[in-house]
C-alpha atoms as a PDB file:
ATOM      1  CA  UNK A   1    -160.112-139.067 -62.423  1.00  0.00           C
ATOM      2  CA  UNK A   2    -157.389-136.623 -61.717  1.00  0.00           C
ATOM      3  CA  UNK A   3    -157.078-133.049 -63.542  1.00  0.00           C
ATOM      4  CA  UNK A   4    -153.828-134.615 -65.538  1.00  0.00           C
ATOM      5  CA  UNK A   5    -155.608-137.647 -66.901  1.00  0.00           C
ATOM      6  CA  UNK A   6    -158.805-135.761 -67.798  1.00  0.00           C
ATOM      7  CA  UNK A   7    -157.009-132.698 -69.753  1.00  0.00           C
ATOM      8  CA  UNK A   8    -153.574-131.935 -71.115  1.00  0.00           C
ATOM      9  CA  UNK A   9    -150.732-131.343 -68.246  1.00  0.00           C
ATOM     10  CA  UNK A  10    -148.243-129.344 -67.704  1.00  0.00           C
ATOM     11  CA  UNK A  11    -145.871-132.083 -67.973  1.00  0.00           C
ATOM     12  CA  UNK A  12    -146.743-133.938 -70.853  1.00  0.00           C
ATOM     13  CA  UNK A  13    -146.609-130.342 -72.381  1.00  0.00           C
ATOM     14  CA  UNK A  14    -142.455-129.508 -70.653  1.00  0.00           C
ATOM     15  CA  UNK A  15    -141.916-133.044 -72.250  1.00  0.00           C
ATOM     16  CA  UNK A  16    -143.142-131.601 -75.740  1.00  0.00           C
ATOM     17  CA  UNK A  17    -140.897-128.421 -74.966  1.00  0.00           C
ATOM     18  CA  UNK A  18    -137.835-130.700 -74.183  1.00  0.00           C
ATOM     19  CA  UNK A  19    -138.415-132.699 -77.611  1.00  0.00           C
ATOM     20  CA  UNK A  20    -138.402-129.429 -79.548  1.00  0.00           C
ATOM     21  CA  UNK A  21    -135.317-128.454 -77.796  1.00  0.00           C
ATOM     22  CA  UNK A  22    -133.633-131.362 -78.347  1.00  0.00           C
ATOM     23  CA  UNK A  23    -134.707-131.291 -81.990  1.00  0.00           C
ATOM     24  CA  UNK A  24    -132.957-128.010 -82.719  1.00  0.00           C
ATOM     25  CA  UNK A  25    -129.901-128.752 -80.312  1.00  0.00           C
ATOM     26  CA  UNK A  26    -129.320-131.799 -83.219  1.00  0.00           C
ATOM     27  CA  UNK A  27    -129.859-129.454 -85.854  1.00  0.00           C
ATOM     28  CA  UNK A  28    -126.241-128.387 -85.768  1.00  0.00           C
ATOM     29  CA  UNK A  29    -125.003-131.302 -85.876  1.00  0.00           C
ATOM     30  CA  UNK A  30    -126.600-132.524 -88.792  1.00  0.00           C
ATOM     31  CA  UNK A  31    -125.624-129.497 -90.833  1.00  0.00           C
ATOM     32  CA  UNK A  32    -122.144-129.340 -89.749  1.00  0.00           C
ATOM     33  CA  UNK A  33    -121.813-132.857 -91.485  1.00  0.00           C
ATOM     34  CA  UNK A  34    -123.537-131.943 -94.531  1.00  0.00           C
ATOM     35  CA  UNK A  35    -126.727-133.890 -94.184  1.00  0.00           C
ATOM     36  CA  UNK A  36    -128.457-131.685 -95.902  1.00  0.00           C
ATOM     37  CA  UNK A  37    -131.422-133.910 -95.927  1.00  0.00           C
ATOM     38  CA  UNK A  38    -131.588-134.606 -92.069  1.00  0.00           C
ATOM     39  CA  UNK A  39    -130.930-131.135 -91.224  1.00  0.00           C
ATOM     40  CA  UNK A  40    -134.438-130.288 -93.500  1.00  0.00           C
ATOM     41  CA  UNK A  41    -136.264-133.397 -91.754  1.00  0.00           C
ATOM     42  CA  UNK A  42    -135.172-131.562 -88.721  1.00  0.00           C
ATOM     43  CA  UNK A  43    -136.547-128.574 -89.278  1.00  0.00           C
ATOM     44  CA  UNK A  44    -139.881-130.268 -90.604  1.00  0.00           C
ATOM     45  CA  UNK A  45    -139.995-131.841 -87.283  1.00  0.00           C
ATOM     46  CA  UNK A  46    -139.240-128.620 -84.959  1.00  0.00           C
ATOM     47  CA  UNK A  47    -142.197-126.588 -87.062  1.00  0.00           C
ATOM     48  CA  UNK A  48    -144.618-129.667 -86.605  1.00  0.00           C
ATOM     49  CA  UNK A  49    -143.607-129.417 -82.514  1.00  0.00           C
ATOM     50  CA  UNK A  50    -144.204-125.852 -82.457  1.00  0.00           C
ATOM     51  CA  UNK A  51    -147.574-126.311 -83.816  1.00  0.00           C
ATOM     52  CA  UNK A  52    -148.545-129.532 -81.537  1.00  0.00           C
ATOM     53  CA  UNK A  53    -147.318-127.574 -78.489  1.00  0.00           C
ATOM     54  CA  UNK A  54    -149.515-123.996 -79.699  1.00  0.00           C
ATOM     55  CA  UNK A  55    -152.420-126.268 -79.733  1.00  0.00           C
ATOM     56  CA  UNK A  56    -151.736-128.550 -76.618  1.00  0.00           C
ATOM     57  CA  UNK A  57    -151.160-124.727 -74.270  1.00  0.00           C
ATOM     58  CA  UNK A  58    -154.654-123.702 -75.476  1.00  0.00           C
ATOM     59  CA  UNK A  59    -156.153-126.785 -74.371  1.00  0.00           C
ATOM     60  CA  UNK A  60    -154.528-126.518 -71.084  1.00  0.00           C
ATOM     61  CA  UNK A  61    -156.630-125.375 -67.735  1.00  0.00           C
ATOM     62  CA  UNK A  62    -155.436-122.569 -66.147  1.00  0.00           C
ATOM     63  CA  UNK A  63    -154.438-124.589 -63.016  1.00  0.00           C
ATOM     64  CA  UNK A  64    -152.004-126.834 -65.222  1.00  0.00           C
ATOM     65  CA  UNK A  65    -150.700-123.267 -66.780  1.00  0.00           C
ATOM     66  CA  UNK A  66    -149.756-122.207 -63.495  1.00  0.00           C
ATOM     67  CA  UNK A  67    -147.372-125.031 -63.001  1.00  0.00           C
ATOM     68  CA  UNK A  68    -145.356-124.967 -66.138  1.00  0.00           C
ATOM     69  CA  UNK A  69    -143.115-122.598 -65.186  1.00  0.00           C
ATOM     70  CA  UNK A  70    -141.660-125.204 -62.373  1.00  0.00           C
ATOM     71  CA  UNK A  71    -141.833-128.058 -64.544  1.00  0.00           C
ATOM     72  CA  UNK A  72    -140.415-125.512 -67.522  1.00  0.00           C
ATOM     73  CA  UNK A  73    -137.131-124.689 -64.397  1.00  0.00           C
ATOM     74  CA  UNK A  74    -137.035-128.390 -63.942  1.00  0.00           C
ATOM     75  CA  UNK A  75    -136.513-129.036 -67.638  1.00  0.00           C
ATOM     76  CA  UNK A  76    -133.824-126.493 -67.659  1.00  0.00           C
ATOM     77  CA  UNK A  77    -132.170-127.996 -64.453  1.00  0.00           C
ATOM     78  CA  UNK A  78    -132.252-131.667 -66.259  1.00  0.00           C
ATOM     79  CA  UNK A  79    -130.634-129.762 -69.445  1.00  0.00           C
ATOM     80  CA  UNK A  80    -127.455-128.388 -67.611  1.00  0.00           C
ATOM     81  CA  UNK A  81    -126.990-131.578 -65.838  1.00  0.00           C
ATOM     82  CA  UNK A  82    -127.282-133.561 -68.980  1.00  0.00           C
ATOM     83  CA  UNK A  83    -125.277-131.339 -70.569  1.00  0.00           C
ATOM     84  CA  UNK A  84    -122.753-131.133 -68.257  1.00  0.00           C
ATOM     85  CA  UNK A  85    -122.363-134.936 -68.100  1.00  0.00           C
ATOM     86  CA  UNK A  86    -122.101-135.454 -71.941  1.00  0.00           C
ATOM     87  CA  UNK A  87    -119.382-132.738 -71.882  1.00  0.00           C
ATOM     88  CA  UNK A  88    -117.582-134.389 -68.884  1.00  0.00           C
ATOM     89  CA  UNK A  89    -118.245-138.021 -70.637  1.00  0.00           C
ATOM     90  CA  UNK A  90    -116.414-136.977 -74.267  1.00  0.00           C
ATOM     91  CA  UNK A  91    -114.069-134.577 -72.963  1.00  0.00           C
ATOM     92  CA  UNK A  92    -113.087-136.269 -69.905  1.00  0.00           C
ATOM     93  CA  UNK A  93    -113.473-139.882 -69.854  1.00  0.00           C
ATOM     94  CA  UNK A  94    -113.755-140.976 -73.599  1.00  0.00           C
ATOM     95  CA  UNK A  95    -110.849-141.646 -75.605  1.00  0.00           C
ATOM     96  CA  UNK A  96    -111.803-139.794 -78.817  1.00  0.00           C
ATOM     97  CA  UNK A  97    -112.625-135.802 -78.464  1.00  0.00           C
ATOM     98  CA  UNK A  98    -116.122-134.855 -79.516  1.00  0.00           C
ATOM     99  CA  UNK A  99    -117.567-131.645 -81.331  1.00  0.00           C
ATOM    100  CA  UNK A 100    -119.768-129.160 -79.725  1.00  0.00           C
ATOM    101  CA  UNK A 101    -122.604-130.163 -81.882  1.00  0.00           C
ATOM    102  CA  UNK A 102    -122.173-133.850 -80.745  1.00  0.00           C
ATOM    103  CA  UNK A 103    -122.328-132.846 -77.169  1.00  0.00           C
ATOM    104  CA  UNK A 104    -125.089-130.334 -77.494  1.00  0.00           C
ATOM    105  CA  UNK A 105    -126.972-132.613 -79.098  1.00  0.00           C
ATOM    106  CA  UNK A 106    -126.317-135.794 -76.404  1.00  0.00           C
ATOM    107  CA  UNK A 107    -126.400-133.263 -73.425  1.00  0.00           C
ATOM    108  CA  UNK A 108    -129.779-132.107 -74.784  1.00  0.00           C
ATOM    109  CA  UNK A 109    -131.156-135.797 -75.197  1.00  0.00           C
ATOM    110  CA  UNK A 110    -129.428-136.838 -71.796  1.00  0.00           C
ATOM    111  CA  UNK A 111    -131.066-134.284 -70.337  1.00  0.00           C
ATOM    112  CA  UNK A 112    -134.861-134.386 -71.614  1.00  0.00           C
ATOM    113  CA  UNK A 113    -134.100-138.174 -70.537  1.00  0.00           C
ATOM    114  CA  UNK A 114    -133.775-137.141 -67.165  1.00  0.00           C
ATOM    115  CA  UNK A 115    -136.566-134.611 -67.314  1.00  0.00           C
ATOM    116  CA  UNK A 116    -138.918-137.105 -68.692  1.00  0.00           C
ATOM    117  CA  UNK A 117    -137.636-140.053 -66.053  1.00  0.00           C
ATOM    118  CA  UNK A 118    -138.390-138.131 -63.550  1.00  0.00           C
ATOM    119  CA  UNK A 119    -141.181-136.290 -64.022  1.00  0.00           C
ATOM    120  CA  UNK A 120    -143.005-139.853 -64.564  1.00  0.00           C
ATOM    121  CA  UNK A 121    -141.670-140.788 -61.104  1.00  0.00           C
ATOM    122  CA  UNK A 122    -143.047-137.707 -59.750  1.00  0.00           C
ATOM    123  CA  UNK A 123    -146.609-138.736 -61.363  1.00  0.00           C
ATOM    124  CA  UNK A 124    -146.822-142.152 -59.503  1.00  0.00           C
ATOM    125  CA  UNK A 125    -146.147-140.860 -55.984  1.00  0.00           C
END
């Protein structure tokens, strides 16, 4: 068996990153609107990510720590371009103007998309 099957990767664990980021890019949103409700759910969720991703980087072998920082660039890469396409999307194509929450929040989940597409290709080569 490979190291990333046998113990906890370094992209499994920039996946986990990306979901926490994309939690608390929707954050905004939620509270903007006034759900109150969501925005605690939220928040829940982000604290519960924090402590799943503490415990998954202490697990990790040193090897696999040594490659998050690429796979941590390559999730901030994927970020700006899904950002930038969400922006270009509502302010540029769509008919109806967007918020900056609402296209934080897409660019954010456009962009761990990406991340997490590709890194998964990267995995089967």
């Amino acid at each position: 068996m490979s190291d990333t099957t046998t113990s906890p990767s370094a992209a499994r664990l920039s996946v986990m990153v990306g979901l926490l980021l994309v939690t608390l890019c929707s954050w905004p949103r939620y509270q903007l609107g006034g759900y109150d409700t969501h925005s605690g759910l939220l928040v829940m969720v982000a604290v519960a990510l924090a402590v799943v991703i503490i415990a998954y980087w202490r697990r990790m072998t040193e090897k696999q720590r040594r490659l998050l920082p690429i796979r941590l660039k390559w999730l901030a890469m994927s970020f700006v371009v899904g950002g930038v396409v969400m922006a270009t999307w509502h302010y540029g194509i769509a008919s109806t103007l967007a918020g900056w929450s609402t296209v934080l929040s897409h660019g954010a989940t456009a962009g761990l998309l990406l991340h997490a597409i590709s890194t998964g290709w990267r995995a089967r080569r």
